[in-house]
C-alpha atoms as a PDB file:
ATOM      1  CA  UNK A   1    -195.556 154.683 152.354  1.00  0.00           C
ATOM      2  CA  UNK A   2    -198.157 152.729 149.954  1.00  0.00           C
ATOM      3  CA  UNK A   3    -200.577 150.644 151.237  1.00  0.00           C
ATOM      4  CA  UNK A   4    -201.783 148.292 148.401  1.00  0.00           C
ATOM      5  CA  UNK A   5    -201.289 150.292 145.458  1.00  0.00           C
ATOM      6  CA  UNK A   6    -202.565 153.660 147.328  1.00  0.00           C
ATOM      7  CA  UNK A   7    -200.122 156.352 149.385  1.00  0.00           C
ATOM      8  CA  UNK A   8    -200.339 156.979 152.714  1.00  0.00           C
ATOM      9  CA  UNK A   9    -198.843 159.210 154.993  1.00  0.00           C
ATOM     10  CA  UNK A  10    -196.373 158.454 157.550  1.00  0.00           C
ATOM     11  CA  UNK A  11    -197.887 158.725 160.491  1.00  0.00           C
ATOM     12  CA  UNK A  12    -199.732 155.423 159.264  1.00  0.00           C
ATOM     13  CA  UNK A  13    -196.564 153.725 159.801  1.00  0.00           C
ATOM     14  CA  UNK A  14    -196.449 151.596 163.730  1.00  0.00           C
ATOM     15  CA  UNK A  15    -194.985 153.283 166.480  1.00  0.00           C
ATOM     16  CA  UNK A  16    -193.451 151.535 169.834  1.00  0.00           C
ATOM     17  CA  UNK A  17    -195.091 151.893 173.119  1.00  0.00           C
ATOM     18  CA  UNK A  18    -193.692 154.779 175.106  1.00  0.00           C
ATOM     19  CA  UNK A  19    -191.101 153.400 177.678  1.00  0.00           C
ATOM     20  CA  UNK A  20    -192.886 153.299 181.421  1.00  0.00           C
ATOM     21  CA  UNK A  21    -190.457 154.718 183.795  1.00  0.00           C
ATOM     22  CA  UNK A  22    -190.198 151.552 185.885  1.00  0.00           C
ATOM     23  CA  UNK A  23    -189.112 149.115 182.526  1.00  0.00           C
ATOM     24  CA  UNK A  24    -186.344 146.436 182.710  1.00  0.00           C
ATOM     25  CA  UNK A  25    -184.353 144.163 180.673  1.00  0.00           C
ATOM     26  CA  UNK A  26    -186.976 141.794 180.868  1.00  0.00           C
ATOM     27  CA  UNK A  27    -190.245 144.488 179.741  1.00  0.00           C
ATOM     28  CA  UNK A  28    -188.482 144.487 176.483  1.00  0.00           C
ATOM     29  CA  UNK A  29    -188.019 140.816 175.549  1.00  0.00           C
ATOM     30  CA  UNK A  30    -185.606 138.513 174.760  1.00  0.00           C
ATOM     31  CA  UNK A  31    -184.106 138.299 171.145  1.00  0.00           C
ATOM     32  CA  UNK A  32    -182.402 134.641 170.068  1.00  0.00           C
ATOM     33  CA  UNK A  33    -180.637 134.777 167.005  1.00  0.00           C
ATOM     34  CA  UNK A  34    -179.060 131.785 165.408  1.00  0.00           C
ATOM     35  CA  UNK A  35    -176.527 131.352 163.025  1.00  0.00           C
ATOM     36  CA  UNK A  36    -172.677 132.368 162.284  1.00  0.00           C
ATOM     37  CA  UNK A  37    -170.301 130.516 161.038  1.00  0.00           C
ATOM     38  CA  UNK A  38    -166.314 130.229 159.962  1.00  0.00           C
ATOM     39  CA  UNK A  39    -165.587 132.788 157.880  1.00  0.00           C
ATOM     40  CA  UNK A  40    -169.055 134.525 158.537  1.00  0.00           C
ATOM     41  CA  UNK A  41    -169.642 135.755 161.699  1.00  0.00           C
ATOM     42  CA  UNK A  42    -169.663 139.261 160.885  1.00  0.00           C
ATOM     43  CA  UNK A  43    -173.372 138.661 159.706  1.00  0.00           C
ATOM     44  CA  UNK A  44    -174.826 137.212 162.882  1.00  0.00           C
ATOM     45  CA  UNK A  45    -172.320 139.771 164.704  1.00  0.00           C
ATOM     46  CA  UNK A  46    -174.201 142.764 162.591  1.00  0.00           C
ATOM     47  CA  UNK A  47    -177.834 141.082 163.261  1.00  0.00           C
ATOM     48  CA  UNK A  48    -177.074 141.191 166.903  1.00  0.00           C
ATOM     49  CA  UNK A  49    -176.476 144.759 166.661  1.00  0.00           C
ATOM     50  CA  UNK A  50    -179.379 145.762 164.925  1.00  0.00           C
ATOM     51  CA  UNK A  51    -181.337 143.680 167.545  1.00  0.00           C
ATOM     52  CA  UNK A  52    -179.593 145.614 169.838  1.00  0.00           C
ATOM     53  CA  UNK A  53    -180.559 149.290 168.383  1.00  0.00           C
ATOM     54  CA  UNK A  54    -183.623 148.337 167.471  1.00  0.00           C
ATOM     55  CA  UNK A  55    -184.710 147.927 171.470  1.00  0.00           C
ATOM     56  CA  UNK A  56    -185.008 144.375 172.777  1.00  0.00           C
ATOM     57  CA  UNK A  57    -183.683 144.115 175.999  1.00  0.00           C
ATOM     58  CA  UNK A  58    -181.229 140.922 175.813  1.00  0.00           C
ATOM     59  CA  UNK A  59    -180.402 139.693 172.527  1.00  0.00           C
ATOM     60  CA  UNK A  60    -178.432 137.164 172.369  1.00  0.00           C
ATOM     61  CA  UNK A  61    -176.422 134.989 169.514  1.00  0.00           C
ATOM     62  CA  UNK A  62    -176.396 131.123 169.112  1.00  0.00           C
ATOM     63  CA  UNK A  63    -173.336 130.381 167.142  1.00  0.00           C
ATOM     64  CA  UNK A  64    -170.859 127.253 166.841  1.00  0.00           C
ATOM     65  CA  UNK A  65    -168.838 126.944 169.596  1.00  0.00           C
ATOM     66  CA  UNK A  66    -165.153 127.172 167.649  1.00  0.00           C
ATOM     67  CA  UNK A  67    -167.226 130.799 166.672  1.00  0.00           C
ATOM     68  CA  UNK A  68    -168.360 132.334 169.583  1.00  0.00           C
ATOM     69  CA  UNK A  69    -165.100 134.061 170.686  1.00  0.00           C
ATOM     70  CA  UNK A  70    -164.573 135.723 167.540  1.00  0.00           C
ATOM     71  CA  UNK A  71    -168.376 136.821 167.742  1.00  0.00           C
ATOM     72  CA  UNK A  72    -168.381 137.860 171.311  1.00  0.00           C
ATOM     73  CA  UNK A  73    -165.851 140.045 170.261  1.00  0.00           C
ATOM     74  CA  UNK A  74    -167.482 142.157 168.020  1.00  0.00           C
ATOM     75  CA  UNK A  75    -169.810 144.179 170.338  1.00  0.00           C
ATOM     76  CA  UNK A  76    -170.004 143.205 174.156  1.00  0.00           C
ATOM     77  CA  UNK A  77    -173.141 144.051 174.804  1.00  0.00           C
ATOM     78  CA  UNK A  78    -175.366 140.814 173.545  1.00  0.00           C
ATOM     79  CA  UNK A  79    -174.704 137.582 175.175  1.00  0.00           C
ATOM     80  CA  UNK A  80    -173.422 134.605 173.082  1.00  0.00           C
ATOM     81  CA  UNK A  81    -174.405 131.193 173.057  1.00  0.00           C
ATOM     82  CA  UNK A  82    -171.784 128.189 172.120  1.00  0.00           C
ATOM     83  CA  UNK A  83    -173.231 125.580 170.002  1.00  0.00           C
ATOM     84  CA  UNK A  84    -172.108 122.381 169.031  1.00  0.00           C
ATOM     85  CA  UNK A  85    -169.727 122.806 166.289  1.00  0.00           C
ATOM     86  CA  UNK A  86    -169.806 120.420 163.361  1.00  0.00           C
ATOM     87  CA  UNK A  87    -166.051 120.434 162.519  1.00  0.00           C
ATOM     88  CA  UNK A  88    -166.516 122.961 159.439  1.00  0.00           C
ATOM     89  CA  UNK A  89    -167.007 125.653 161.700  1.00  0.00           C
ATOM     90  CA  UNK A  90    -171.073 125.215 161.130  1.00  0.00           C
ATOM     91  CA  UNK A  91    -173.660 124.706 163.677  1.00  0.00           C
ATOM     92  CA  UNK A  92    -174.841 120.860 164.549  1.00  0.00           C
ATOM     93  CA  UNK A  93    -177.197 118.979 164.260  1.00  0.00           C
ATOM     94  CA  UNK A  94    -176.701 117.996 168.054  1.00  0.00           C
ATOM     95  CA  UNK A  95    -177.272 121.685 168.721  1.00  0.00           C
ATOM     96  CA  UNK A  96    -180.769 121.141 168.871  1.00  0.00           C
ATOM     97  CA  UNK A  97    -181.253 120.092 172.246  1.00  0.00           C
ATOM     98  CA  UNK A  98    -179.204 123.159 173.831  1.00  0.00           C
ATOM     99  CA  UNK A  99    -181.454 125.205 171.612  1.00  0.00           C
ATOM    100  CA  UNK A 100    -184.600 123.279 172.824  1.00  0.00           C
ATOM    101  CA  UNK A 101    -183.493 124.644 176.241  1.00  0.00           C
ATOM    102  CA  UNK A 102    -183.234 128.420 175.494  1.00  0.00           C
ATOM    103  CA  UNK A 103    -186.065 128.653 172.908  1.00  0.00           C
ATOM    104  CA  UNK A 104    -189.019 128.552 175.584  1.00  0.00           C
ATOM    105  CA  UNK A 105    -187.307 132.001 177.206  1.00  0.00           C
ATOM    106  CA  UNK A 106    -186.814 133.792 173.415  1.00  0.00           C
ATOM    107  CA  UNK A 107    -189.235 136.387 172.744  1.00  0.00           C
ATOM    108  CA  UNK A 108    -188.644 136.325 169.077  1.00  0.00           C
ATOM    109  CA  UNK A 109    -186.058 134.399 166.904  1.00  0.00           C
ATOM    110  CA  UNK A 110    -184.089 135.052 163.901  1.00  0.00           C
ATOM    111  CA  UNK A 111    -182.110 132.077 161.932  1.00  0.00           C
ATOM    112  CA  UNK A 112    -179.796 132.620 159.121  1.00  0.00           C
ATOM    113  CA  UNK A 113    -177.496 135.244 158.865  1.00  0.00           C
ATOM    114  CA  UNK A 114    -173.951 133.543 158.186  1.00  0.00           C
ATOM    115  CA  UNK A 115    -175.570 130.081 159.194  1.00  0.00           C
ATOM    116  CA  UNK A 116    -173.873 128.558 156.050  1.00  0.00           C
ATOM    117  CA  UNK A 117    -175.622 125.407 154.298  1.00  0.00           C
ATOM    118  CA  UNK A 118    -175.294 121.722 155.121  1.00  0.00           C
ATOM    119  CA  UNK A 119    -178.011 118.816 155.339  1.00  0.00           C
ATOM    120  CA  UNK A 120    -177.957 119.095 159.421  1.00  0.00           C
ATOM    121  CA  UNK A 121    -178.482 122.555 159.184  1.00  0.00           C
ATOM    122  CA  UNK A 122    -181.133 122.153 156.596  1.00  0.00           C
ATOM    123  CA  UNK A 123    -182.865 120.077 159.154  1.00  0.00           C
ATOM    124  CA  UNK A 124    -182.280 122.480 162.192  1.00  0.00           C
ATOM    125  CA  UNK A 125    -184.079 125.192 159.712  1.00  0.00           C
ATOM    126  CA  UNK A 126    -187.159 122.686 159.287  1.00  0.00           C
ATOM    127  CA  UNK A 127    -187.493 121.677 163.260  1.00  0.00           C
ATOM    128  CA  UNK A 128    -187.172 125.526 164.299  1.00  0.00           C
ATOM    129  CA  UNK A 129    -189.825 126.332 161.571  1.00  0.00           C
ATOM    130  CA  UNK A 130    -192.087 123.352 161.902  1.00  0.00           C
ATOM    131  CA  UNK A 131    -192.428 123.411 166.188  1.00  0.00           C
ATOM    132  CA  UNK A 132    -191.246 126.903 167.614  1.00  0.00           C
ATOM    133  CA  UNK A 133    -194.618 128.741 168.354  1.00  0.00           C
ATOM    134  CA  UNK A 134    -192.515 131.979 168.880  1.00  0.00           C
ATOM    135  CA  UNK A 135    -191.485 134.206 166.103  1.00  0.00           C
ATOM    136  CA  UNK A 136    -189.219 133.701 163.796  1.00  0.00           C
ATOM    137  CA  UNK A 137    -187.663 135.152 161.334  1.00  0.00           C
ATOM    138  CA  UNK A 138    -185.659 133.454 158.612  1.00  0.00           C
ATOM    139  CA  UNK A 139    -183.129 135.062 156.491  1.00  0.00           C
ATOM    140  CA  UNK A 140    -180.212 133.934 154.630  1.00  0.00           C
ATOM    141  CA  UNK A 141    -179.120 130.833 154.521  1.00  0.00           C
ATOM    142  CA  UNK A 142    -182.338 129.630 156.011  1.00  0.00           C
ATOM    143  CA  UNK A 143    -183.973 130.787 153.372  1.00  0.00           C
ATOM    144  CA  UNK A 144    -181.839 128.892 151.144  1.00  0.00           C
ATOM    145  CA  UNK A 145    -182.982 125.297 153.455  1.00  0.00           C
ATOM    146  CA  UNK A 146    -186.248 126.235 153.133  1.00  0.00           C
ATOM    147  CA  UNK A 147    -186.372 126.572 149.187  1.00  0.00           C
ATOM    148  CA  UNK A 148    -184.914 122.881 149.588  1.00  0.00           C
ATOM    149  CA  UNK A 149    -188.349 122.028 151.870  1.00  0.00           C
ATOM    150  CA  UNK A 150    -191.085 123.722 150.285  1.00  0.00           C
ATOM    151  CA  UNK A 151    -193.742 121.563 151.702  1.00  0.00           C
ATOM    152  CA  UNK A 152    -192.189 122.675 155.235  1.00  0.00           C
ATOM    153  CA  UNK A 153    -193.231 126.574 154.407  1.00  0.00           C
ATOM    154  CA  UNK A 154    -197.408 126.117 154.675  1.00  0.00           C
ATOM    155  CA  UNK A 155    -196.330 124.248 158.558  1.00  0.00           C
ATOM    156  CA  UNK A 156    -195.715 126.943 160.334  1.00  0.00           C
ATOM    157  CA  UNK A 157    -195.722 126.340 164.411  1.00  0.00           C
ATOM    158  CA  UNK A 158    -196.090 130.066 165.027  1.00  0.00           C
ATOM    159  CA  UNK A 159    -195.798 133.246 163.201  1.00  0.00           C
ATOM    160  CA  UNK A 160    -193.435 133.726 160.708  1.00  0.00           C
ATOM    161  CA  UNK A 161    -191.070 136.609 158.829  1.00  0.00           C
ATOM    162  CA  UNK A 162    -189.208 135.641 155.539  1.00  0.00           C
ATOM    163  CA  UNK A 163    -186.912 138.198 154.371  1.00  0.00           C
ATOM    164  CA  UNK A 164    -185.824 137.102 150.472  1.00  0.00           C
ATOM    165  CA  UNK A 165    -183.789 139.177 148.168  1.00  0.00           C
ATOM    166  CA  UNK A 166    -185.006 139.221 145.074  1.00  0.00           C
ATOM    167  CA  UNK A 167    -183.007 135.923 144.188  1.00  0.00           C
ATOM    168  CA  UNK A 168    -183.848 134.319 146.648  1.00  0.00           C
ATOM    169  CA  UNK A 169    -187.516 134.961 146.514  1.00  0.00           C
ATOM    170  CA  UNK A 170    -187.079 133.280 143.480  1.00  0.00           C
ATOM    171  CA  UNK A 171    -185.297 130.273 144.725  1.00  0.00           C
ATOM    172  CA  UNK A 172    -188.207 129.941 147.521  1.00  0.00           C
ATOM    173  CA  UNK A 173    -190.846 130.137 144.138  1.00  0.00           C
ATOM    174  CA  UNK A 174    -188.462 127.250 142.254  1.00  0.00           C
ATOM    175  CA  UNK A 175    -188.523 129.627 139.242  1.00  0.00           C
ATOM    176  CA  UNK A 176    -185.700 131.207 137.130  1.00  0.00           C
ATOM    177  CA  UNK A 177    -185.926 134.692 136.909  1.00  0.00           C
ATOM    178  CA  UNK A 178    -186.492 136.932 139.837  1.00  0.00           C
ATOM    179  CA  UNK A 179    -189.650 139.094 139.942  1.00  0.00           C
ATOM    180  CA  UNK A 180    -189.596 142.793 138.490  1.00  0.00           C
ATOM    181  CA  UNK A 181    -191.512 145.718 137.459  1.00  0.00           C
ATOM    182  CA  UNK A 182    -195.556 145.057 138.789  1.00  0.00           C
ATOM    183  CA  UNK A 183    -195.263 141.414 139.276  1.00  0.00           C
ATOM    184  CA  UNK A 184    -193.352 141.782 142.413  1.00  0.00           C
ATOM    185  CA  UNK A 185    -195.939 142.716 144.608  1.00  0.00           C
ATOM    186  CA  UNK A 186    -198.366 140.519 143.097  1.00  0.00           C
ATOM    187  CA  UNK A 187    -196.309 137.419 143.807  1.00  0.00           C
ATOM    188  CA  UNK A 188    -195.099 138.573 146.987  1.00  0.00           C
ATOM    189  CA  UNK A 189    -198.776 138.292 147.985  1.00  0.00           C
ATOM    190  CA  UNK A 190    -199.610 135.716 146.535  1.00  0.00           C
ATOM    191  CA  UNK A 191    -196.729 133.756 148.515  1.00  0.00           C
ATOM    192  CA  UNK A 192    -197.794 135.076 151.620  1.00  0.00           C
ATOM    193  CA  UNK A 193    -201.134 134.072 151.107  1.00  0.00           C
ATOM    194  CA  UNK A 194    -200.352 130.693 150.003  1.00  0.00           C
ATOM    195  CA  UNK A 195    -197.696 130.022 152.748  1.00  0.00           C
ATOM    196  CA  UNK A 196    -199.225 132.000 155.858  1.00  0.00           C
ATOM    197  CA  UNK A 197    -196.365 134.364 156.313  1.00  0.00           C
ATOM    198  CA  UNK A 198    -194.892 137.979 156.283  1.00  0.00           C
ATOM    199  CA  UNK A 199    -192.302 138.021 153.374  1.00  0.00           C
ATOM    200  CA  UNK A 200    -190.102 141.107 152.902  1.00  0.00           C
ATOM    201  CA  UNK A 201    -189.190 141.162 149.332  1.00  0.00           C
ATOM    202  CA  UNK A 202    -186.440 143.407 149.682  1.00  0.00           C
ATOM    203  CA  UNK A 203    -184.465 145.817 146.825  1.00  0.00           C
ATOM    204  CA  UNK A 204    -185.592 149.206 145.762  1.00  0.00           C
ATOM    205  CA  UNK A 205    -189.232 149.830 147.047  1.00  0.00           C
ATOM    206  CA  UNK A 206    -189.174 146.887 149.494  1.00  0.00           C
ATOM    207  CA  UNK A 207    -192.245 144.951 149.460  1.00  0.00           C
ATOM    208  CA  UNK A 208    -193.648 144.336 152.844  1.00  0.00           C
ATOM    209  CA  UNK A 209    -196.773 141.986 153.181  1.00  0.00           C
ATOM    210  CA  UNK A 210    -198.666 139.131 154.318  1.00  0.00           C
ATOM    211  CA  UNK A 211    -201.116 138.328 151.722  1.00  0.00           C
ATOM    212  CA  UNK A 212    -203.960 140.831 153.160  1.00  0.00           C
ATOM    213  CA  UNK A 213    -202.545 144.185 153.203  1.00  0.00           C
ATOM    214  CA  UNK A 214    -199.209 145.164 151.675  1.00  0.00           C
ATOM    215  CA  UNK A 215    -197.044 148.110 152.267  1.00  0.00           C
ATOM    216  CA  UNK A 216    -194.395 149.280 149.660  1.00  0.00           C
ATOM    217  CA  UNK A 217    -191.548 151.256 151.676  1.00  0.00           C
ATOM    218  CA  UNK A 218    -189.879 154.476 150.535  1.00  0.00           C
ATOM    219  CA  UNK A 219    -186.867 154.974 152.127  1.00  0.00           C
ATOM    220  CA  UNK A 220    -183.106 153.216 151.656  1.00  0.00           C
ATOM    221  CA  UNK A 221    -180.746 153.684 149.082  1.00  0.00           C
ATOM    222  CA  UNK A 222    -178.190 152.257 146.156  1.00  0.00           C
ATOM    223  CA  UNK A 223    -175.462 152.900 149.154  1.00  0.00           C
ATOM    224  CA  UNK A 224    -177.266 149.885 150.822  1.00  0.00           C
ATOM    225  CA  UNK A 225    -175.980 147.433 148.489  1.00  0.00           C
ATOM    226  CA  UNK A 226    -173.564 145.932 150.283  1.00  0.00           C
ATOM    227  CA  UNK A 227    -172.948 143.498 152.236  1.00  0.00           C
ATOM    228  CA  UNK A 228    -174.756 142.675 155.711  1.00  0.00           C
ATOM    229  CA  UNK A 229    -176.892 145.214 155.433  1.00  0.00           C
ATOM    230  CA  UNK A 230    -179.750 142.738 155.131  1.00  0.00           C
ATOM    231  CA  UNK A 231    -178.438 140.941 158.414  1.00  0.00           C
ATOM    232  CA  UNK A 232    -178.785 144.533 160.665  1.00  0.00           C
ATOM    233  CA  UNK A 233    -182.634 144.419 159.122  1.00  0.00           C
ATOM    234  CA  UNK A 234    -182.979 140.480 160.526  1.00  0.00           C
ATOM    235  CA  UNK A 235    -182.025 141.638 164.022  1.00  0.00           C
ATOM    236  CA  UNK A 236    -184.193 145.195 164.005  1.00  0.00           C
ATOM    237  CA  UNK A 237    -187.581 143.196 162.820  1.00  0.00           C
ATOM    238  CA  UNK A 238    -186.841 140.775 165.577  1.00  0.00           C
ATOM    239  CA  UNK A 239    -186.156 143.619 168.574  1.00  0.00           C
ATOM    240  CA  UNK A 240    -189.298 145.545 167.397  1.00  0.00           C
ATOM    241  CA  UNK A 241    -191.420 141.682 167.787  1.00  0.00           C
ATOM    242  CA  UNK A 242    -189.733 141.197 171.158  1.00  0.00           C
ATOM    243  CA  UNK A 243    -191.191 145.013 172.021  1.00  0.00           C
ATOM    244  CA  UNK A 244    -194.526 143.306 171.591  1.00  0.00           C
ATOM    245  CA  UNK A 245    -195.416 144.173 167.744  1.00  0.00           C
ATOM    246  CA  UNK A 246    -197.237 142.186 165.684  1.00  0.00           C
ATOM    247  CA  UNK A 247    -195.039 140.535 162.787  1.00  0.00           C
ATOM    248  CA  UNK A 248    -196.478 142.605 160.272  1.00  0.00           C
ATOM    249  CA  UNK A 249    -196.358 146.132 161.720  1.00  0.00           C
ATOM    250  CA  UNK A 250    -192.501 144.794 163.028  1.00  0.00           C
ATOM    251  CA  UNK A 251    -191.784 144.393 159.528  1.00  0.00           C
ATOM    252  CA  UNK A 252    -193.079 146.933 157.560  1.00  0.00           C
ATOM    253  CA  UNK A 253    -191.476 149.698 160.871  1.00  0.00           C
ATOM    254  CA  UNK A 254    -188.183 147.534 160.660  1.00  0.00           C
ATOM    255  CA  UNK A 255    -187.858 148.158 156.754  1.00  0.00           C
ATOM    256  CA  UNK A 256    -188.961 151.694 156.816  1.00  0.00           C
ATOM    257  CA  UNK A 257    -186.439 152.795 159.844  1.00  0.00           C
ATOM    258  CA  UNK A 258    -183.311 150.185 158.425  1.00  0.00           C
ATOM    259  CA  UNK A 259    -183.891 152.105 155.298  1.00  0.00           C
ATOM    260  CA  UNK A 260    -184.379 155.611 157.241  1.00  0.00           C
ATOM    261  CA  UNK A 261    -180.830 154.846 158.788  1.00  0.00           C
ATOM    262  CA  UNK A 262    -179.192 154.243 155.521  1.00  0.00           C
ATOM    263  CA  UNK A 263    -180.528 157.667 154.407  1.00  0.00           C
ATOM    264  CA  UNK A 264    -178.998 159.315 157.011  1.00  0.00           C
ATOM    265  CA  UNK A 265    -175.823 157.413 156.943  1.00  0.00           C
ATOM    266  CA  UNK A 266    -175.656 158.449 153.390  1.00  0.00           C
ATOM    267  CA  UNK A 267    -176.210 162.076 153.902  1.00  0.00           C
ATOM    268  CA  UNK A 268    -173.050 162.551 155.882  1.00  0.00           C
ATOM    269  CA  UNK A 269    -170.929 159.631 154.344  1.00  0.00           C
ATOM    270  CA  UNK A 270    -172.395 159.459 150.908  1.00  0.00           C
ATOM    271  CA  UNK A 271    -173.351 156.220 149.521  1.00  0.00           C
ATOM    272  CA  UNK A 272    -169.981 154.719 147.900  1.00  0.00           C
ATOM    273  CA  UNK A 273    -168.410 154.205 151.169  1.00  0.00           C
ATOM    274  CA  UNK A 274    -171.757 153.148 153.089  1.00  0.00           C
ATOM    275  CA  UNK A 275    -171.114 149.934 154.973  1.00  0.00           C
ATOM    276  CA  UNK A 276    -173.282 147.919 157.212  1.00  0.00           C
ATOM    277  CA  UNK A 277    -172.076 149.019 160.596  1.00  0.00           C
ATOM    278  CA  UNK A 278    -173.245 152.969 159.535  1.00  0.00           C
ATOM    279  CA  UNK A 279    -176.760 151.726 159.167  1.00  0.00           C
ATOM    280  CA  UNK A 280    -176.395 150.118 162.822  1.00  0.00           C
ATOM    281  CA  UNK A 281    -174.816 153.915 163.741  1.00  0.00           C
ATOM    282  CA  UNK A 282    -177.386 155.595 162.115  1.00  0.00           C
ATOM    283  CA  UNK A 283    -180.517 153.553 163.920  1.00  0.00           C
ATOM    284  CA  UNK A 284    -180.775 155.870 166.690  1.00  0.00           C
ATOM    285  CA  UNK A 285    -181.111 158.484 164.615  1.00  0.00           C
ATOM    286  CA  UNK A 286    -183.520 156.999 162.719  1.00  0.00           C
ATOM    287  CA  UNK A 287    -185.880 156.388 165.808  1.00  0.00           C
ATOM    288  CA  UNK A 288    -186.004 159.927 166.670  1.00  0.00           C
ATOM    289  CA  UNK A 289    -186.510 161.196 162.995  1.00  0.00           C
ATOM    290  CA  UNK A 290    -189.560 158.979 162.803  1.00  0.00           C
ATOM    291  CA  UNK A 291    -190.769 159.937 166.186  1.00  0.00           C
ATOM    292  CA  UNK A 292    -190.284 163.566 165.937  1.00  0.00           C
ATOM    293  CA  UNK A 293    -187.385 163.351 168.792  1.00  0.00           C
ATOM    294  CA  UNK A 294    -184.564 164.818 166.632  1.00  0.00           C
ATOM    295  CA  UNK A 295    -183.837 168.831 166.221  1.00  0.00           C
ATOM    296  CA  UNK A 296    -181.707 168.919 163.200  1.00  0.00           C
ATOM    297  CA  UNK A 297    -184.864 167.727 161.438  1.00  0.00           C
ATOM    298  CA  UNK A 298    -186.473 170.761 162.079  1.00  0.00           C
END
């Protein structure tokens, strides 16, 4: 990878605590990940499966109620939470008190992926960001409510992950033109500085930092241009916090394995037909490439 400008090699990248032989569910933390919505619940569906192979021990999905069977159908291992529904099929704004019931047992939290946009959910976005001392990570949609409340991002209640595309980075900066070439790092920095935070400026050469070191990540490919891909990486960042990483090493391990996976998945499927789910197939893989565990590497 490069750190800052200079390479590095890989074995500078984090690396999970060995698993003790007398773990449980609870050892491995709890991963809460809000969002879903009609019409997209495949997104929170897919982050709740990268939670899932990236290693937290109960993830589970807060969606809108009229949502949740269509979600819990999707993968039966993560638990789903029902949420007051708004009538659109969106989350609302009376959710917040079942939240404020679950949130003190989350590990780490994730908010975005399908949420959709609305003013309650704009203000959901600002409460969870503003007074939830765990971590969070915001993606999506709540990126899009939070480049609507700039003077929320410096009032952060605990640590924080923001995971823009390029577009939306820019939406977040309330300029034009998304950042390219040298500039992106700069002003990734420079954000994270400014704001306190880890961003992820993700595309080609995904920019992981928080304003003090900065890691530039070589794997992924053009295959991973499609759709919820970018959801799978929401849920893996916010397994690898609930396995007790910091948010920094969570994100810059999280990018370089996501994009690991859709290496491999591209290998034996090529990268036309690569779809979100392979990169979800592809994460175990991807955990024993990186730590030495898998024999067709060798």
């Amino acid at each position: 990878m490069t750190i800052g400008g200079a390479s590095s090699p890989s074995s500078a990248l984090p690396v999970l605590a060995p698993r003790q032989a007398d773990s449980h569910k609870g050892t491995f933390g709890r991963a809460l990940l809000v969002g879903g919505s009609r019409g997209m619940t495949g997104a929170i569906a897919l982050a709740g499966m990268g939670a899932l192979r990236g290693g937290a021990g109960l993830v589970q999905l807060a969606v809108p109620a009229s949502c949740v069977d269509v979600v819990a159908g999707f993968e039966p291992s993560y638990l789903t939470l029902p949420l007051p529904d708004d009538g659109d099929g969106r989350i609302a704004a009376s959710a917040r008190a079942v939240l404020e019931e679950r949130l003190p047992h989350a590990t780490a939290i994730a908010c975005g992926p399908g949420l959709g946009r609305s003013p309650d959910l704009n203000e959901l976005v600002r409460w969870l960001y503003r007074n939830v001392a765990a971590p969070l990570v915001c993606d999506a949609d709540a990126l899009g409510a939070l480049a609507e409340m700039r003077a929320v991002l410096s009032k952060p209640a605990g640590p924080r992950i923001l995971t823009p595309h390029p577009g939306e980075f820019a939406r977040l900066r309330h300029v034009e033109r998304p950042p390219s070439g040298d500039a992106r790092q700069r002003l990734a920095e420079e954000f994270a500085r400014q704001h306190g935070v880890v961003v992820v400026l993700k595309g080609h050469a995904t920019c992981v930092t928080d304003g003090q070191q900065t890691r530039i990540n070589p794997t992924g490919n053009p295959g991973m241009a499609t759709g919820g891909t970018g959801d799978v990486l929401t849920g893996l960042i916010t397994a690898l916090m609930c396995q007790a990483m910091s948010p920094f090493d969570a994100a810059v391990l999280g990018v370089y394995l996501h994009g690991l996976a859709g290496d491999l998945a591209a290998e034996r499927l090529g990268q036309v037909s690569l779809i979100a789910r392979d990169i979800v197939d592809y994460l175990p893989t991807a955990f024993q490439r990186h730590l030495g565990l898998d024999a067709s590497a060798s």
